[in-house]
PDB file of N, CA and C in Angstrom:
ATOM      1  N   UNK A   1     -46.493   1.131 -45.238  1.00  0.00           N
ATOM      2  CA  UNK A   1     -45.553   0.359 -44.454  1.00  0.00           C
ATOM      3  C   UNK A   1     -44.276   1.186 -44.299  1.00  0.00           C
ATOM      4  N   UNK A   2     -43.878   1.259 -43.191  1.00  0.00           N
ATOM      5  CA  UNK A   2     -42.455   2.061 -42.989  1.00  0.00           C
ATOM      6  C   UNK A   2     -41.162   1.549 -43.950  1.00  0.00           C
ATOM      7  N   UNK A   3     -40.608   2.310 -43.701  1.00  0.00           N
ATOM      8  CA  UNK A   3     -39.671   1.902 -44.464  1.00  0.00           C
ATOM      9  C   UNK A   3     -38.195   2.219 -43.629  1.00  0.00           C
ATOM     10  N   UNK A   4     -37.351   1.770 -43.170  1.00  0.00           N
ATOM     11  CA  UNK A   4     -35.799   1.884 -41.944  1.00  0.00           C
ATOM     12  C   UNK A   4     -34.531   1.598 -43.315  1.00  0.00           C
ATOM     13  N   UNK A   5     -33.558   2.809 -42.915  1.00  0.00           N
ATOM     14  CA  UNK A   5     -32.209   2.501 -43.528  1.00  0.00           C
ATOM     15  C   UNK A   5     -31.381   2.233 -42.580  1.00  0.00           C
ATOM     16  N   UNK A   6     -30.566   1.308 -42.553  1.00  0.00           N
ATOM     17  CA  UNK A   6     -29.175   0.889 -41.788  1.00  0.00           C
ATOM     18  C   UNK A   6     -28.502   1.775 -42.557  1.00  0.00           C
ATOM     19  N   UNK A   7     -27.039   2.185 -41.715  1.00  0.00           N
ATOM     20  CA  UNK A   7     -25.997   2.532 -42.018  1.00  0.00           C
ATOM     21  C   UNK A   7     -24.998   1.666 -40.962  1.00  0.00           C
ATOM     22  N   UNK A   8     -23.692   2.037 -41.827  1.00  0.00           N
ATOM     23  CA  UNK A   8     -22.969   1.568 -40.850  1.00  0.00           C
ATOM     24  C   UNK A   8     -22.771   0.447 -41.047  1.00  0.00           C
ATOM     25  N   UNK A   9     -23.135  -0.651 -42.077  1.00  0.00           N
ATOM     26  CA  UNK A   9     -22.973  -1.993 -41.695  1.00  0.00           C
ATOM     27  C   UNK A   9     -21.649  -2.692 -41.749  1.00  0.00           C
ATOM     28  N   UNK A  10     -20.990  -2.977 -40.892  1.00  0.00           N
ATOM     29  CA  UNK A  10     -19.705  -4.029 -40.941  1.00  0.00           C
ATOM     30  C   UNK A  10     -19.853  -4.633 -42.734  1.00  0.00           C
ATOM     31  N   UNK A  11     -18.610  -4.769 -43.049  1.00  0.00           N
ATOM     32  CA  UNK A  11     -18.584  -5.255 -44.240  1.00  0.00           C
ATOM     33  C   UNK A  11     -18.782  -7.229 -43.932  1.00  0.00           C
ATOM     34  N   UNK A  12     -17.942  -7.414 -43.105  1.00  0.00           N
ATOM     35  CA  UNK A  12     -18.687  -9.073 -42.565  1.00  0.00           C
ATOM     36  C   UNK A  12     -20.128  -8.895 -42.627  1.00  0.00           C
ATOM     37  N   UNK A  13     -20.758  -8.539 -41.863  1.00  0.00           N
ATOM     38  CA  UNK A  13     -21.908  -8.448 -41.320  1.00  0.00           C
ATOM     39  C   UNK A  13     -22.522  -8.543 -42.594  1.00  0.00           C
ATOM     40  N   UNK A  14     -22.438  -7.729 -43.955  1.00  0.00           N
ATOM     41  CA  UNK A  14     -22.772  -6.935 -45.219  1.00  0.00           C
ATOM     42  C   UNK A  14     -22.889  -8.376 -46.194  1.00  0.00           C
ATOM     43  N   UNK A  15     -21.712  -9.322 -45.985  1.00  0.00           N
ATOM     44  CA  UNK A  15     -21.322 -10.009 -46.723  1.00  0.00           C
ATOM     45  C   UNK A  15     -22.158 -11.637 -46.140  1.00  0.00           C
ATOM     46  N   UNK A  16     -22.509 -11.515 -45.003  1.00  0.00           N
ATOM     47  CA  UNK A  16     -22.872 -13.329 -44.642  1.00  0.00           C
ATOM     48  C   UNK A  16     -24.803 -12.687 -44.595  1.00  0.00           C
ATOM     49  N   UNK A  17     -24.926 -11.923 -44.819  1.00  0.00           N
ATOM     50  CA  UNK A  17     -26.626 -11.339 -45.345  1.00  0.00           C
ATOM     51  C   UNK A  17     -26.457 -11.774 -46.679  1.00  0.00           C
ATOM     52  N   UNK A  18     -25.803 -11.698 -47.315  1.00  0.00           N
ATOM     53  CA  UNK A  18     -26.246 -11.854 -48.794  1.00  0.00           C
ATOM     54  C   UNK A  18     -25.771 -13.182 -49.065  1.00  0.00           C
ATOM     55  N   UNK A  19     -25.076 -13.921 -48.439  1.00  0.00           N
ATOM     56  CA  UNK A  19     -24.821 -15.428 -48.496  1.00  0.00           C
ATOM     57  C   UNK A  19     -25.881 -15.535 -47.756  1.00  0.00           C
ATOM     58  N   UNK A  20     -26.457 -15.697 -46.912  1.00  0.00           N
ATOM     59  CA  UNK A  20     -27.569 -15.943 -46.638  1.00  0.00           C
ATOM     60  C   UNK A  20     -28.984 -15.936 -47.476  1.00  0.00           C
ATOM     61  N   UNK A  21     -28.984 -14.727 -47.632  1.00  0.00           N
ATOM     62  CA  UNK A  21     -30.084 -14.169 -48.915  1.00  0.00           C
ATOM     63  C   UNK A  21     -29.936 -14.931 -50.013  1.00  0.00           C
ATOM     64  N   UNK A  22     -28.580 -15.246 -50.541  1.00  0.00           N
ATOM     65  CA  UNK A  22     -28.461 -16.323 -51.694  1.00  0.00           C
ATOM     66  C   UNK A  22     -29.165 -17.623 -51.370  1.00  0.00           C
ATOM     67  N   UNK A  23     -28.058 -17.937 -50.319  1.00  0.00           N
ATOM     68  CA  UNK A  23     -28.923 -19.916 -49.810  1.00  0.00           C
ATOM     69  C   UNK A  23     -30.394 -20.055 -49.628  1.00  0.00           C
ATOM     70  N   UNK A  24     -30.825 -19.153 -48.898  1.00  0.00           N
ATOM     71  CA  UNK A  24     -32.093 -19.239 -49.088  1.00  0.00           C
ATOM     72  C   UNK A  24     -33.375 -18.819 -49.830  1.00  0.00           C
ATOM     73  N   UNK A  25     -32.717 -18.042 -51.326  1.00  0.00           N
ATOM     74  CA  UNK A  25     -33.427 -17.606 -52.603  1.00  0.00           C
ATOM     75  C   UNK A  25     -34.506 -16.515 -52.205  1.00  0.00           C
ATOM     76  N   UNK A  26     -33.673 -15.919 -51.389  1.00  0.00           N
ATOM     77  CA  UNK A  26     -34.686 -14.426 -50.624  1.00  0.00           C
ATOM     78  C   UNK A  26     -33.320 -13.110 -50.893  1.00  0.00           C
ATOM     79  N   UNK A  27     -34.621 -12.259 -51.314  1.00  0.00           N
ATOM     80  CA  UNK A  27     -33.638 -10.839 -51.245  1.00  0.00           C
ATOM     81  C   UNK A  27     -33.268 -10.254 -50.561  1.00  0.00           C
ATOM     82  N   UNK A  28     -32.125  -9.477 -50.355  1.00  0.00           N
ATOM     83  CA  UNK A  28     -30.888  -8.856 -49.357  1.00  0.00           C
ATOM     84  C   UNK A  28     -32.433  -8.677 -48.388  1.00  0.00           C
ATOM     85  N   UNK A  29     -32.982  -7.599 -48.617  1.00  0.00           N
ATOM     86  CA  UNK A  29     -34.573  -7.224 -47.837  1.00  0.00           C
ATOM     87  C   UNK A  29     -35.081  -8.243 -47.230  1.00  0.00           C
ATOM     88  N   UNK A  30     -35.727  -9.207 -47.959  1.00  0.00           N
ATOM     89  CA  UNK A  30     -36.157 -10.047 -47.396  1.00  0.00           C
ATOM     90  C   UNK A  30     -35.594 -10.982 -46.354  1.00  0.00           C
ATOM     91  N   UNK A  31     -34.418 -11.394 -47.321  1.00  0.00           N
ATOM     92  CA  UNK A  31     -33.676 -11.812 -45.492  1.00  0.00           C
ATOM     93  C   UNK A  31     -32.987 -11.134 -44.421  1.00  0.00           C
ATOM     94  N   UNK A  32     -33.253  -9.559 -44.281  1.00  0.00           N
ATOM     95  CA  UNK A  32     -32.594  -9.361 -43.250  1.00  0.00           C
ATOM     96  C   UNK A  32     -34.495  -8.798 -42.639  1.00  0.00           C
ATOM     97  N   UNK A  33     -35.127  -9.190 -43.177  1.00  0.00           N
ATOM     98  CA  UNK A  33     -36.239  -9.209 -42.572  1.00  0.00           C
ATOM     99  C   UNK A  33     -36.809  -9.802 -41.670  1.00  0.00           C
ATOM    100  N   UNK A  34     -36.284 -11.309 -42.433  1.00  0.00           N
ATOM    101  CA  UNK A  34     -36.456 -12.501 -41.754  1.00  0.00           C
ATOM    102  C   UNK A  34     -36.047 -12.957 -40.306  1.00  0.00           C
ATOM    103  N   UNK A  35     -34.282 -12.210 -40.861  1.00  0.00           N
ATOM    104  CA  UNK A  35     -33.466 -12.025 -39.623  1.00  0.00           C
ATOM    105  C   UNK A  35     -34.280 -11.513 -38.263  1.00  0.00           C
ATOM    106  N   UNK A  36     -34.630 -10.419 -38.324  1.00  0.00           N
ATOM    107  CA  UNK A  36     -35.144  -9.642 -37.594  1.00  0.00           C
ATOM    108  C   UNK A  36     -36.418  -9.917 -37.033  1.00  0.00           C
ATOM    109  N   UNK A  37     -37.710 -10.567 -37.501  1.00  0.00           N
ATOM    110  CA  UNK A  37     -38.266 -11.684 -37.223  1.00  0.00           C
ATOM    111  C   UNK A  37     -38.538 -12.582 -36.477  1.00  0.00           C
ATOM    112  N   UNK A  38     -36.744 -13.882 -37.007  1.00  0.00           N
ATOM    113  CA  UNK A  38     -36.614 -14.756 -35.953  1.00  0.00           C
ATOM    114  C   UNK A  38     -36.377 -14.278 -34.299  1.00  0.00           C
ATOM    115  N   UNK A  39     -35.326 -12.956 -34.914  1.00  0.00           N
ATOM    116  CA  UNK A  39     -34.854 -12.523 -33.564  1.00  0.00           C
ATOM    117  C   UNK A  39     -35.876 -11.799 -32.550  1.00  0.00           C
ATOM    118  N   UNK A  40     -36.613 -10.928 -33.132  1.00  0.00           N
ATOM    119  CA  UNK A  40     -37.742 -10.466 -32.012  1.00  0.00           C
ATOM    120  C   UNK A  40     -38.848 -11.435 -31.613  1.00  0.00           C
ATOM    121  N   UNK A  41     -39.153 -12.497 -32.808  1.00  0.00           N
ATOM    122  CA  UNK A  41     -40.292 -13.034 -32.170  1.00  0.00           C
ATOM    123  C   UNK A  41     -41.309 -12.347 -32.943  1.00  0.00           C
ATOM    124  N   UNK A  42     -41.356 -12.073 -34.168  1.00  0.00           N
ATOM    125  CA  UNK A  42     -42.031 -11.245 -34.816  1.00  0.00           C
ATOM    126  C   UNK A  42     -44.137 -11.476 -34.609  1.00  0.00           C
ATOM    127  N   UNK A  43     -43.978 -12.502 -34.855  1.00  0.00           N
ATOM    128  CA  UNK A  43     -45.430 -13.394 -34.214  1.00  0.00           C
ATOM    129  C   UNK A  43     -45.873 -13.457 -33.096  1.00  0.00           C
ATOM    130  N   UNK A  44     -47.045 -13.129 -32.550  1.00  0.00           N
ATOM    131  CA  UNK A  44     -47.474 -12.992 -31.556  1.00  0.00           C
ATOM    132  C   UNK A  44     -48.701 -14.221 -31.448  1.00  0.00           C
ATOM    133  N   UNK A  45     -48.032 -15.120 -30.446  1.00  0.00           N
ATOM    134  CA  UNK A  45     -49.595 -16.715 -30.117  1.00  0.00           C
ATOM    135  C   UNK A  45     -50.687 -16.104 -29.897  1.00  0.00           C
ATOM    136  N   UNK A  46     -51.688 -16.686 -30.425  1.00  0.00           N
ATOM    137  CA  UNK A  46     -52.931 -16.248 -30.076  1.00  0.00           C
ATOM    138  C   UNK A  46     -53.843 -17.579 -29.296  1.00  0.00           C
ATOM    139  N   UNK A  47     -53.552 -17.866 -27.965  1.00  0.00           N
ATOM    140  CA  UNK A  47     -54.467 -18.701 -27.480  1.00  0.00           C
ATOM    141  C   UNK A  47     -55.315 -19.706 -27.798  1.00  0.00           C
ATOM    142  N   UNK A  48     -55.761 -18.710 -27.727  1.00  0.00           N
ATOM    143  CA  UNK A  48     -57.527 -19.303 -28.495  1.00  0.00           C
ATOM    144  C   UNK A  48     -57.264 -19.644 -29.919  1.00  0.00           C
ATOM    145  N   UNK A  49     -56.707 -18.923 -30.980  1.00  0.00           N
ATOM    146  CA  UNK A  49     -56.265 -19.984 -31.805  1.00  0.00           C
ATOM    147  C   UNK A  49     -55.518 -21.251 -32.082  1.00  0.00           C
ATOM    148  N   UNK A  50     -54.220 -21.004 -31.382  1.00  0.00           N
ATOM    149  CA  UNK A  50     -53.519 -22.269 -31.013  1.00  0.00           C
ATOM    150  C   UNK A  50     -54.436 -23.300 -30.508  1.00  0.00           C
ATOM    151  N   UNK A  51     -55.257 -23.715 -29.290  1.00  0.00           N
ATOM    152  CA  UNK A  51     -56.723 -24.463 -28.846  1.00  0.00           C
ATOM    153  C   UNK A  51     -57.309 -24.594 -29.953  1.00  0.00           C
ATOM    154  N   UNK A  52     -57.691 -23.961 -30.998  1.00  0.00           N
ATOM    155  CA  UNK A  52     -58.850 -24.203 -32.034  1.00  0.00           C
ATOM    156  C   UNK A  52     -58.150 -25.027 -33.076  1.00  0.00           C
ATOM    157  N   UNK A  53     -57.001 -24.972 -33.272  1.00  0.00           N
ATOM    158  CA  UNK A  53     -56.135 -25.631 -33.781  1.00  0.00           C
ATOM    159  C   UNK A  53     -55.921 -27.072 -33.336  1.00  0.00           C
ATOM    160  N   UNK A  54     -55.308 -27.005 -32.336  1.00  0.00           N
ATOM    161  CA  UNK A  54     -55.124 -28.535 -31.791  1.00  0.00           C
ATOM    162  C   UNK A  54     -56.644 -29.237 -31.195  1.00  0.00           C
ATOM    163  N   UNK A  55     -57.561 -28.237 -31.023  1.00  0.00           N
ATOM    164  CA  UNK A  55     -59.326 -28.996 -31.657  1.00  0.00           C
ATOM    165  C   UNK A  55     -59.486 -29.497 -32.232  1.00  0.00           C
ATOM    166  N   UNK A  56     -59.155 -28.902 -33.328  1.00  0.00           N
ATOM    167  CA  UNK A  56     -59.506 -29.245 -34.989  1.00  0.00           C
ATOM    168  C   UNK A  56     -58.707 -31.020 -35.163  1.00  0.00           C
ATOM    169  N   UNK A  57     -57.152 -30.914 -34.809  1.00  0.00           N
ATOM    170  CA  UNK A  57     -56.744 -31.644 -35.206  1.00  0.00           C
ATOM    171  C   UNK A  57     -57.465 -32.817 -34.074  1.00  0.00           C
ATOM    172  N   UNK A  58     -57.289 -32.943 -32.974  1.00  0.00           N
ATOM    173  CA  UNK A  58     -57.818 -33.965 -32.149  1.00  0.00           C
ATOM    174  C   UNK A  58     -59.472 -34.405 -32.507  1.00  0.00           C
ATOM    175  N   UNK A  59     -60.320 -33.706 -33.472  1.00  0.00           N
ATOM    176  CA  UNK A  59     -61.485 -34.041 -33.791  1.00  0.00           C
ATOM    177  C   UNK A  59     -60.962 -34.999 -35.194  1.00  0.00           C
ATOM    178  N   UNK A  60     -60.381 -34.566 -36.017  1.00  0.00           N
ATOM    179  CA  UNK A  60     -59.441 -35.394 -37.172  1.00  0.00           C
ATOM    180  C   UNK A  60     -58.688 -36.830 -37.210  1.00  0.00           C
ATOM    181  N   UNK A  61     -58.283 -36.775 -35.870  1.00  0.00           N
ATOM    182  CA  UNK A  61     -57.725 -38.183 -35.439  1.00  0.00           C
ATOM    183  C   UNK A  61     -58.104 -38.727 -34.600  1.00  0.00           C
ATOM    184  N   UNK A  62     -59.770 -38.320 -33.980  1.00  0.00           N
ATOM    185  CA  UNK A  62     -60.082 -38.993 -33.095  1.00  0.00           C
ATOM    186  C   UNK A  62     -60.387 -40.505 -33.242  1.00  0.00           C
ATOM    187  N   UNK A  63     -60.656 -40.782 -34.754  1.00  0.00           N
ATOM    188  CA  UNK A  63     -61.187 -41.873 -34.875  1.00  0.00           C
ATOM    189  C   UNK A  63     -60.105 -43.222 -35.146  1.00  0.00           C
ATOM    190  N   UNK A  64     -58.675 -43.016 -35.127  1.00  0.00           N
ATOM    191  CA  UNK A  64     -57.301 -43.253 -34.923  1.00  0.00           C
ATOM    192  C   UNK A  64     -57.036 -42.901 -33.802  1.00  0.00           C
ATOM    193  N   UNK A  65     -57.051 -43.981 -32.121  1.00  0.00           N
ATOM    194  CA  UNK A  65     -56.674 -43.528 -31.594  1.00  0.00           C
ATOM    195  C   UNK A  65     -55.329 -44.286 -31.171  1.00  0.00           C
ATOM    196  N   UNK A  66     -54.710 -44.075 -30.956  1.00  0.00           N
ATOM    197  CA  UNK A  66     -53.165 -45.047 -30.769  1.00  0.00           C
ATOM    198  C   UNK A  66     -52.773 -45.073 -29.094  1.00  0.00           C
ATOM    199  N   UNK A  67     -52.412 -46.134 -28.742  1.00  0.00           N
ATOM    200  CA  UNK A  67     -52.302 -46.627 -27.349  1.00  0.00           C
ATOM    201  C   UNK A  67     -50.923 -46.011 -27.032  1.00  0.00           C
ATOM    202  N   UNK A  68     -50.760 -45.785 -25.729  1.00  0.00           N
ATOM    203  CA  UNK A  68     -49.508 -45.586 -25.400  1.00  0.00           C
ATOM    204  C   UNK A  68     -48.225 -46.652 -25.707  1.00  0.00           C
ATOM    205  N   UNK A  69     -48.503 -48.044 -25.789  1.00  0.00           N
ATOM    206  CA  UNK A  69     -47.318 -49.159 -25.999  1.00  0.00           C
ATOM    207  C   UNK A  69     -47.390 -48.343 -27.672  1.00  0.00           C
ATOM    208  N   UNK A  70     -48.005 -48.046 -28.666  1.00  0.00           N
ATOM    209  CA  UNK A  70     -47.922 -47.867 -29.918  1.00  0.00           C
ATOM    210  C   UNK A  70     -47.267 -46.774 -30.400  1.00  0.00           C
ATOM    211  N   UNK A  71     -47.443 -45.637 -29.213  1.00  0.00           N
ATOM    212  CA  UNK A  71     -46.253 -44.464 -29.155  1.00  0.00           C
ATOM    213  C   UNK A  71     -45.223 -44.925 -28.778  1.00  0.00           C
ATOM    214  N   UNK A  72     -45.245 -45.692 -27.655  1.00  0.00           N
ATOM    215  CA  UNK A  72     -43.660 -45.825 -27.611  1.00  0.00           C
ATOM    216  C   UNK A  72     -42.847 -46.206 -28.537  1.00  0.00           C
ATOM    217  N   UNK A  73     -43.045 -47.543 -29.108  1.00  0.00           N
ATOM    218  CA  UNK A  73     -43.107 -47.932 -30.129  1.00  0.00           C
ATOM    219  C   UNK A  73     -42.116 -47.454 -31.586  1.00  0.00           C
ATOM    220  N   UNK A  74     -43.338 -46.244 -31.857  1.00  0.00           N
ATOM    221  CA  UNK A  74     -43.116 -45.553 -32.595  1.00  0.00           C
ATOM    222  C   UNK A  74     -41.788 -44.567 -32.462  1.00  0.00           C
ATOM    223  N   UNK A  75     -41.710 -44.251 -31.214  1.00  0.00           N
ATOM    224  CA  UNK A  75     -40.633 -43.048 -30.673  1.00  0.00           C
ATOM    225  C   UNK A  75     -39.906 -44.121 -30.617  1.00  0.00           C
ATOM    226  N   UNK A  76     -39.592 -45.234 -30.730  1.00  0.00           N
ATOM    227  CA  UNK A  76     -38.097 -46.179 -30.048  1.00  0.00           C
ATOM    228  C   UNK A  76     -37.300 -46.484 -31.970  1.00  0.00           C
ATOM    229  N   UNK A  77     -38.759 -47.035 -32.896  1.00  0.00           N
ATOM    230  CA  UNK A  77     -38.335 -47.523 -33.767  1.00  0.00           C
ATOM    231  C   UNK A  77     -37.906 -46.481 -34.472  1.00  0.00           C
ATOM    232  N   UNK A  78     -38.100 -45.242 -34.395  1.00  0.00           N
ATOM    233  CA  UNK A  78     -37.163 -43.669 -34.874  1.00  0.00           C
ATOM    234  C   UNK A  78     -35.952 -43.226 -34.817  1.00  0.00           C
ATOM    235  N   UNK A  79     -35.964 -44.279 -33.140  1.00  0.00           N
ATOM    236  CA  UNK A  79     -34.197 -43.216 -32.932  1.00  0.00           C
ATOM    237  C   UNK A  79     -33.582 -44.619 -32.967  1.00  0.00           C
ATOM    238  N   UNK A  80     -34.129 -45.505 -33.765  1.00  0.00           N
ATOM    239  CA  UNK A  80     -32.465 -46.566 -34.296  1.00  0.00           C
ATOM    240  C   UNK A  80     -31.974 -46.450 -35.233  1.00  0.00           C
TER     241      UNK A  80
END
């Protein structure tokens, strides 16, 4: 696995990574990993898995099926 050094880093910049890295119990590494990640989009969808997925689940709850008045319902009694 490669391995990249920064230089240069703003001392701000230096300092809200490792408050970060703290809050979320990940190392300096790991969260500017993470960082980097969220920001590119590190994951790439795979179609056909996503579909095999929401297959899976619609074969799981097919036998629960809930009416549209029962969604609404549901979405109204949430946002009071």
């Amino acid at each position: 696995m490669p391995t990249l050094t920064v230089k240069n880093i703003p001392d701000e910049l230096y300092d809200r990574l490792k408050a970060a890295a703290q809050a979320h119990h990940r190392s300096l590494n790991s969260e500017i990993l993470y960082c980097v990640e969220q920001t590119l989009g590190a994951r790439k969808i795979e179609v056909k898995d996503e579909l095999a997925i929401a297959k899976a689940l619609r074969a799981k709850t097919a036998s629960h099926p809930i009416s549209d008045a029962e969604l609404d319902a549901a979405k109204n009694e949430g946002r009071a």
